[in-house]
PDB file of N, CA and C in Angstrom:
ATOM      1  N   UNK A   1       9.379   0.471  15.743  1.00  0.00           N
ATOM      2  CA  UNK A   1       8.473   0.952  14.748  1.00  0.00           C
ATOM      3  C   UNK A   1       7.060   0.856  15.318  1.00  0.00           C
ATOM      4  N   UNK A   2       6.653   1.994  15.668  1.00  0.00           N
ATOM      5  CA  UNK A   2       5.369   1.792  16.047  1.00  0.00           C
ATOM      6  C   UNK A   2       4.162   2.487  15.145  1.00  0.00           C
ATOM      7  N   UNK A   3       3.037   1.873  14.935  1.00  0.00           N
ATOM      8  CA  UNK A   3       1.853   1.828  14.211  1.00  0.00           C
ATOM      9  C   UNK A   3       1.197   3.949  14.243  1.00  0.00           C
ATOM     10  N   UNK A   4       1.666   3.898  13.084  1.00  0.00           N
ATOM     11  CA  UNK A   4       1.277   5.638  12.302  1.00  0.00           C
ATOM     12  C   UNK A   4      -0.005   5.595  11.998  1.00  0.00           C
ATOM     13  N   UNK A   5      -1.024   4.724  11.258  1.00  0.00           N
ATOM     14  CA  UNK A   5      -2.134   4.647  10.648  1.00  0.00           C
ATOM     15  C   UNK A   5      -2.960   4.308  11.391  1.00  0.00           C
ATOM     16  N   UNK A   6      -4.561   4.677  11.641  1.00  0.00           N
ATOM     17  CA  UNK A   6      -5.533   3.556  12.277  1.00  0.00           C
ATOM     18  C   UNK A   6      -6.232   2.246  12.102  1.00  0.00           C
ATOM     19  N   UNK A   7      -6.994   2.031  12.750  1.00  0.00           N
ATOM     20  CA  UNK A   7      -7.251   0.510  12.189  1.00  0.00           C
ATOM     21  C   UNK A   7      -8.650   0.714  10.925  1.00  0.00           C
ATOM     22  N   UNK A   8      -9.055   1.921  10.977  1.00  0.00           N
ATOM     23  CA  UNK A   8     -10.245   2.199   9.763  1.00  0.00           C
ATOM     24  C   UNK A   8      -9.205   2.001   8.362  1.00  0.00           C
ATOM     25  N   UNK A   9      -7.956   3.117   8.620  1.00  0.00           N
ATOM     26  CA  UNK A   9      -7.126   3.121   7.381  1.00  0.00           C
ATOM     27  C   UNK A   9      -6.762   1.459   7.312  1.00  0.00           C
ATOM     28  N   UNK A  10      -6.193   0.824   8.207  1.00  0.00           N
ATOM     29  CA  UNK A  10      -5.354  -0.332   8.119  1.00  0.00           C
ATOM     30  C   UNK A  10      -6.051  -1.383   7.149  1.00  0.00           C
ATOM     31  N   UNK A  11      -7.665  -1.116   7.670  1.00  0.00           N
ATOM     32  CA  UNK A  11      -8.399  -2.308   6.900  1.00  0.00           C
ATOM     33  C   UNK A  11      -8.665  -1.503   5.358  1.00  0.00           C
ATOM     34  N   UNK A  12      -8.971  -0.364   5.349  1.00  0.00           N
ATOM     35  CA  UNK A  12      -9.259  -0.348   3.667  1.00  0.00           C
ATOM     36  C   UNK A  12      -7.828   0.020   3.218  1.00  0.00           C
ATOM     37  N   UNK A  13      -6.379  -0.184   3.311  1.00  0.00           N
ATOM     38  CA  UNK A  13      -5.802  -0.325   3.097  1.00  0.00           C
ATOM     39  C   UNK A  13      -5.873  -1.998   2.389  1.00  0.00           C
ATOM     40  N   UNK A  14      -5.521  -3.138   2.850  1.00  0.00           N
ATOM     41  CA  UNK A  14      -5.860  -3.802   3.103  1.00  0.00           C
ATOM     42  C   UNK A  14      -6.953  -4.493   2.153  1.00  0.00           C
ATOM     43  N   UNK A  15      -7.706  -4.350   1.747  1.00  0.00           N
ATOM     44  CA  UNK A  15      -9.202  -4.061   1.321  1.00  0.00           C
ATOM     45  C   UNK A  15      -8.372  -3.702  -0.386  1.00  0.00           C
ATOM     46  N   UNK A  16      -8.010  -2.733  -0.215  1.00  0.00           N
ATOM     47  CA  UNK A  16      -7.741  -2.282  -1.605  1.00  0.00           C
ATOM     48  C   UNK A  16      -6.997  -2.660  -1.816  1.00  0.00           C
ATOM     49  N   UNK A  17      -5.933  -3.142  -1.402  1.00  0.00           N
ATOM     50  CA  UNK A  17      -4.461  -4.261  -1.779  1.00  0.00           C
ATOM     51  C   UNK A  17      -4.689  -5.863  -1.854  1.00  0.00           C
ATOM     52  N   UNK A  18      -5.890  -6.205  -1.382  1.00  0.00           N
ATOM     53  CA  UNK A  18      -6.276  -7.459  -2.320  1.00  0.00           C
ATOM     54  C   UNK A  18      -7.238  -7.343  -3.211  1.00  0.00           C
ATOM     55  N   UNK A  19      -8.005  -6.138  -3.302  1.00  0.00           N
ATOM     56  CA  UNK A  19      -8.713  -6.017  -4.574  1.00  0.00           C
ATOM     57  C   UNK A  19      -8.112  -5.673  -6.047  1.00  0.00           C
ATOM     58  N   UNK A  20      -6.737  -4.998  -5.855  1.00  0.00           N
ATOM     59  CA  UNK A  20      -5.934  -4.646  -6.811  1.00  0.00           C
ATOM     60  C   UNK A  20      -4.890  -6.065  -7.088  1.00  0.00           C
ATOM     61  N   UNK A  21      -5.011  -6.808  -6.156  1.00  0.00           N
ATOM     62  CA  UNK A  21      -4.303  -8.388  -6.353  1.00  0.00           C
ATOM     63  C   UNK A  21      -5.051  -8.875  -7.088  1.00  0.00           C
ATOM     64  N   UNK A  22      -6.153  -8.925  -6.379  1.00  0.00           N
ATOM     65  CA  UNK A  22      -7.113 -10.057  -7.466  1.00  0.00           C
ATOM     66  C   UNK A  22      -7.541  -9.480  -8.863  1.00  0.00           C
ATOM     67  N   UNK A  23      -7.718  -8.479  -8.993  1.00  0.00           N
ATOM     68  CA  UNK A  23      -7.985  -7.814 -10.123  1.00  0.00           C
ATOM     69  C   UNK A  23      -6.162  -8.073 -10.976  1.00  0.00           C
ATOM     70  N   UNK A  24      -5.299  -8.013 -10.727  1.00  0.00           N
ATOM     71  CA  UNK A  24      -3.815  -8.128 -11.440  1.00  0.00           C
ATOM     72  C   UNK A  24      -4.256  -9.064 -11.851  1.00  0.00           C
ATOM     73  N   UNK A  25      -4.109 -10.499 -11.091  1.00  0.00           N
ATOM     74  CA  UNK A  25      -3.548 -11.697 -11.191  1.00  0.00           C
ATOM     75  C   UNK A  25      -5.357 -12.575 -12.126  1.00  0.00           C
ATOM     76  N   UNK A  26      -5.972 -11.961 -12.307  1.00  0.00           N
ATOM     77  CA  UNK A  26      -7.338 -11.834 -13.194  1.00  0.00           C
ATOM     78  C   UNK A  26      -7.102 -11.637 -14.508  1.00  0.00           C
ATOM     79  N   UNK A  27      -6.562 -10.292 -14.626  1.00  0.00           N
ATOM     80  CA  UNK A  27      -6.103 -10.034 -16.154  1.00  0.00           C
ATOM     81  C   UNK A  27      -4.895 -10.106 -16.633  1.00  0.00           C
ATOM     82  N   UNK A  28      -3.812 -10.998 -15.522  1.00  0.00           N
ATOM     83  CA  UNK A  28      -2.367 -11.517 -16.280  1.00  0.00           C
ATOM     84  C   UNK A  28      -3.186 -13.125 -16.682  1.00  0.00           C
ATOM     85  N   UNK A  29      -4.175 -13.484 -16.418  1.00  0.00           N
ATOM     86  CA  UNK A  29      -4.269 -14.799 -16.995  1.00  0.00           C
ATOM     87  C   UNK A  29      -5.052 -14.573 -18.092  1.00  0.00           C
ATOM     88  N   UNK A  30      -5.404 -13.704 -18.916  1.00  0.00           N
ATOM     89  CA  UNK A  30      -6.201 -13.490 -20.166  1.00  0.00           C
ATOM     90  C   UNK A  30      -4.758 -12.662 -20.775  1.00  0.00           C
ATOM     91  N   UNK A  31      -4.538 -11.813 -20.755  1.00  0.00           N
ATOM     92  CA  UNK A  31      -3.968 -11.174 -21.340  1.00  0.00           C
ATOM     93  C   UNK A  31      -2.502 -11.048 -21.172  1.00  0.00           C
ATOM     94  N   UNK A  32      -1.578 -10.625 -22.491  1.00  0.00           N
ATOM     95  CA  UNK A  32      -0.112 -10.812 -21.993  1.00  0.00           C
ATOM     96  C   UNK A  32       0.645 -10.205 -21.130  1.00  0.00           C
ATOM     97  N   UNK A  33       1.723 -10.549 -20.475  1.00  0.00           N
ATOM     98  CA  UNK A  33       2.396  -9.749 -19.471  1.00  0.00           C
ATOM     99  C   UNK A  33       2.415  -8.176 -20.294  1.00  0.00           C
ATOM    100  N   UNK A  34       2.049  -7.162 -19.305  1.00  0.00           N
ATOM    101  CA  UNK A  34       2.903  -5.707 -19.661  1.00  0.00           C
ATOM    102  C   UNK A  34       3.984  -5.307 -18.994  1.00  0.00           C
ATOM    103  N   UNK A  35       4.771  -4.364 -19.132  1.00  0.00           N
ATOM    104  CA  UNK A  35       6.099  -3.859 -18.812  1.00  0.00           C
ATOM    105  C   UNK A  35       5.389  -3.260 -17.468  1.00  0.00           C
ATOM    106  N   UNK A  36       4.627  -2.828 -17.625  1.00  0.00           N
ATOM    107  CA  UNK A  36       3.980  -2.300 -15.532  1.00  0.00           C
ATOM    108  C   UNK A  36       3.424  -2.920 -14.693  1.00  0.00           C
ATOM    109  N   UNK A  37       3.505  -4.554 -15.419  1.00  0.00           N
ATOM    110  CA  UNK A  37       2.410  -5.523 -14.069  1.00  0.00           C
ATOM    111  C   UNK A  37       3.106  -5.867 -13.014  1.00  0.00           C
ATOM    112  N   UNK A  38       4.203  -6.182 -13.015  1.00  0.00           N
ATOM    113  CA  UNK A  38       5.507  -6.411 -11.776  1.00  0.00           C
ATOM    114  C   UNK A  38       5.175  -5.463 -10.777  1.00  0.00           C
ATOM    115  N   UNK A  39       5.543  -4.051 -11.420  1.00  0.00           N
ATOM    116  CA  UNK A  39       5.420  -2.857 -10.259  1.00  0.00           C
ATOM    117  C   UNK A  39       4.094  -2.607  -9.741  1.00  0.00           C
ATOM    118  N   UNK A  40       3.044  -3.115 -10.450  1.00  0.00           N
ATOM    119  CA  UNK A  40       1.383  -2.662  -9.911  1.00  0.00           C
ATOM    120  C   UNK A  40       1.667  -3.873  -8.570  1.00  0.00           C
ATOM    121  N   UNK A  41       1.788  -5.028  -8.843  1.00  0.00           N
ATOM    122  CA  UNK A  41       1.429  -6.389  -7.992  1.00  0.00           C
ATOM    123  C   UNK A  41       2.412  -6.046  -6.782  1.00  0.00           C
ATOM    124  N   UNK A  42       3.704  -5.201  -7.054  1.00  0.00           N
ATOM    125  CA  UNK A  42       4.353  -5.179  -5.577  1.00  0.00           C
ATOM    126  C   UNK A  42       4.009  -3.782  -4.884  1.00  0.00           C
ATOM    127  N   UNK A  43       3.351  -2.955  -5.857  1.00  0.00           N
ATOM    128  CA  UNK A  43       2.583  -1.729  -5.233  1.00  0.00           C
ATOM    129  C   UNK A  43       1.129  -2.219  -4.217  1.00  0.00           C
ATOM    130  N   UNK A  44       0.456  -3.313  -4.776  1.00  0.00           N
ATOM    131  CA  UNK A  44      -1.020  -3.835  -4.311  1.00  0.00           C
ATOM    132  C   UNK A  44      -0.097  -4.754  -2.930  1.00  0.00           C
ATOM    133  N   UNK A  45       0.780  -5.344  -2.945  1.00  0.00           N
ATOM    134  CA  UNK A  45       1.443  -5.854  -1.884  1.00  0.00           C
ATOM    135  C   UNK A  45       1.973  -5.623  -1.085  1.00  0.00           C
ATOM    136  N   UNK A  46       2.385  -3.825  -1.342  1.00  0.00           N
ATOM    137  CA  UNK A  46       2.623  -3.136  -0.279  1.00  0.00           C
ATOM    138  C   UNK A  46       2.046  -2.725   0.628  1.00  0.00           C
ATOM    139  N   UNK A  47       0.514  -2.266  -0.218  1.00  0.00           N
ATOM    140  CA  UNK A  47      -0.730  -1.760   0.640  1.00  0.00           C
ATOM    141  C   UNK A  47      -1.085  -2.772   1.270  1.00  0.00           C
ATOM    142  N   UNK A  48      -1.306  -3.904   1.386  1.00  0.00           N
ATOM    143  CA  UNK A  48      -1.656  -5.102   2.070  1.00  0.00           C
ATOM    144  C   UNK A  48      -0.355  -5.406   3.384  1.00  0.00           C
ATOM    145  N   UNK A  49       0.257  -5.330   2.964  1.00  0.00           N
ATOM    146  CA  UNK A  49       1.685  -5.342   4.333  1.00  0.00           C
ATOM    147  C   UNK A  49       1.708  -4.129   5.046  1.00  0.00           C
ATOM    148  N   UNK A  50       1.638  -2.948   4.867  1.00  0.00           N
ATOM    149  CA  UNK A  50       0.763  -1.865   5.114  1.00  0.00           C
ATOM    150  C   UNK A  50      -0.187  -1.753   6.172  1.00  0.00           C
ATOM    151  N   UNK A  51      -1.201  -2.509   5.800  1.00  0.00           N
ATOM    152  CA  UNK A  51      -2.469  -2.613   6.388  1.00  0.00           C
ATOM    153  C   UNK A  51      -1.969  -3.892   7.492  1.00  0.00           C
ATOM    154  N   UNK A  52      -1.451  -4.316   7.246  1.00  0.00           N
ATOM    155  CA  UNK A  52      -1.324  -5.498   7.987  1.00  0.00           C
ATOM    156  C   UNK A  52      -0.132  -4.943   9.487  1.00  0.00           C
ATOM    157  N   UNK A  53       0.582  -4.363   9.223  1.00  0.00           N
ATOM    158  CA  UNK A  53       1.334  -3.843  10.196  1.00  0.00           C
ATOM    159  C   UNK A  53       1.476  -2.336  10.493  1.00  0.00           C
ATOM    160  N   UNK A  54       0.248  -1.989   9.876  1.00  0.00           N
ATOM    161  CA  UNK A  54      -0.353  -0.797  10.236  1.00  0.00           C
ATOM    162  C   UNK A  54       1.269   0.543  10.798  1.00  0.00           C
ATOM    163  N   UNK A  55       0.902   0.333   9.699  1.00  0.00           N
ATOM    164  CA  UNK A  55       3.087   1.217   9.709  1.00  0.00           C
ATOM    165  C   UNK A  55       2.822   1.833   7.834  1.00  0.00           C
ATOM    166  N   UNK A  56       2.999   3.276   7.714  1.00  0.00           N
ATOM    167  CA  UNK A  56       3.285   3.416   5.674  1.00  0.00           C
ATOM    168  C   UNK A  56       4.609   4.285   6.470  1.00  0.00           C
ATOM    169  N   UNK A  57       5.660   4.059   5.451  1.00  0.00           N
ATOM    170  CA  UNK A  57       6.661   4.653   5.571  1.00  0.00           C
ATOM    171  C   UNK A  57       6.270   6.238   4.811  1.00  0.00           C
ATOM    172  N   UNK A  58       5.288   6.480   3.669  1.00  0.00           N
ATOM    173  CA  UNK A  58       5.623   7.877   3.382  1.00  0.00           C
ATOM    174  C   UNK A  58       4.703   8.801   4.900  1.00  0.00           C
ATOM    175  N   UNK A  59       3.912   8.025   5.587  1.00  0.00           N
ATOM    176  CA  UNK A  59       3.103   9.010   6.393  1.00  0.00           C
ATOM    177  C   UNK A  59       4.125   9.321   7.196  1.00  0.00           C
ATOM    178  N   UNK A  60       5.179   7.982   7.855  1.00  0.00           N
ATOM    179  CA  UNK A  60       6.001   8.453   8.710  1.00  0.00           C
ATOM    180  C   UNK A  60       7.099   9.808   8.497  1.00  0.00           C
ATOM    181  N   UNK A  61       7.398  10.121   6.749  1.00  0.00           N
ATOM    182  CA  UNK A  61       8.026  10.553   6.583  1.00  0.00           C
ATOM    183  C   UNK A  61       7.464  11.964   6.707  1.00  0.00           C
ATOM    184  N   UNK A  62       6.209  12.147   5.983  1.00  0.00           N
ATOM    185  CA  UNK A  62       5.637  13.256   6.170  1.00  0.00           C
ATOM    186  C   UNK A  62       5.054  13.965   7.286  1.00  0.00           C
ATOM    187  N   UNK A  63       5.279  12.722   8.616  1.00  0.00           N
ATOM    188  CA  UNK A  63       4.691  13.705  10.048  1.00  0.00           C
ATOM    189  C   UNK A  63       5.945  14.046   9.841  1.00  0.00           C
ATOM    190  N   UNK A  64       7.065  13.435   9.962  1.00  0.00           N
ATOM    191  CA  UNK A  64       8.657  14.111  10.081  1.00  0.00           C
ATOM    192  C   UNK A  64       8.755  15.616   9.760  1.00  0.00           C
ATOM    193  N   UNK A  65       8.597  15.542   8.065  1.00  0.00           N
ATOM    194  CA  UNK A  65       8.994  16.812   7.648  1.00  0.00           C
ATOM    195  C   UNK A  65       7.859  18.071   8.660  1.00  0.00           C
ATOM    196  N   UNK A  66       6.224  17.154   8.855  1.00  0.00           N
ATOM    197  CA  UNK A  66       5.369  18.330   9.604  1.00  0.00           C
ATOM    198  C   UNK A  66       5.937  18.619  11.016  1.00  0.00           C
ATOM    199  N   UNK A  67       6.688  17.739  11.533  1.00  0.00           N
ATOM    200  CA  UNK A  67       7.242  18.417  13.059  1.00  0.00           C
ATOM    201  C   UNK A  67       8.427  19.298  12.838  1.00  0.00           C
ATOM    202  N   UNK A  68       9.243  19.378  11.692  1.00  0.00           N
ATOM    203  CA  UNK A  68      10.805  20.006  11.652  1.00  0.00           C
ATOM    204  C   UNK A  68      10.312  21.236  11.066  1.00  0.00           C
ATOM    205  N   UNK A  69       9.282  21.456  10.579  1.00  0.00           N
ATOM    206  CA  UNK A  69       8.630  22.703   9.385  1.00  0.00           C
ATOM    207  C   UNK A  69       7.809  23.822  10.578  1.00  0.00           C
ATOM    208  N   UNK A  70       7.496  23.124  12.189  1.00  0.00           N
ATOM    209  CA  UNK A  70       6.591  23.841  13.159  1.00  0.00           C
ATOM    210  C   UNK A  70       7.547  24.819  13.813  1.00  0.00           C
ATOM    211  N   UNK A  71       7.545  25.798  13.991  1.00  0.00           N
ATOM    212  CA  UNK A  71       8.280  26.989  14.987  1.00  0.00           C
ATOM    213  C   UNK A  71       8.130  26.968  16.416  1.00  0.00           C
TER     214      UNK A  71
END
């Protein structure tokens, strides 16, 4: 698996996956659990693992489909 994204993307990747952490885990302590906070916190944790191993599986998928779609 080698690294799809650059290191500009990697860090505001990164960047925005602990700002969307800290912002979750901010307003699960005031307010009650909702039925979408699970999926936001492992969405913000993705972008941070993401950034961190500088690898997104949908980019990989989408150079895919852009090399099989070229003549």
């Amino acid at each position: 698996m080698k690294p799809n994204i650059g290191i500009v993307n990697a860090m505001v990747r990164m960047t925005c996956g602990l700002s969307m952490l800290t912002f979750l885990i901010m307003r699960s302590k005031t307010k009650e659990e909702s039925a979408l906070h699970p999926l936001l916190v492992i969405a913000a944790a993705m972008k941070v693992a993401e950034g961190a191993v500088r690898y997104c599986p949908l980019t990989a998928v989408y150079n895919e489909m852009e090399e099989n779609q070229q003549f």
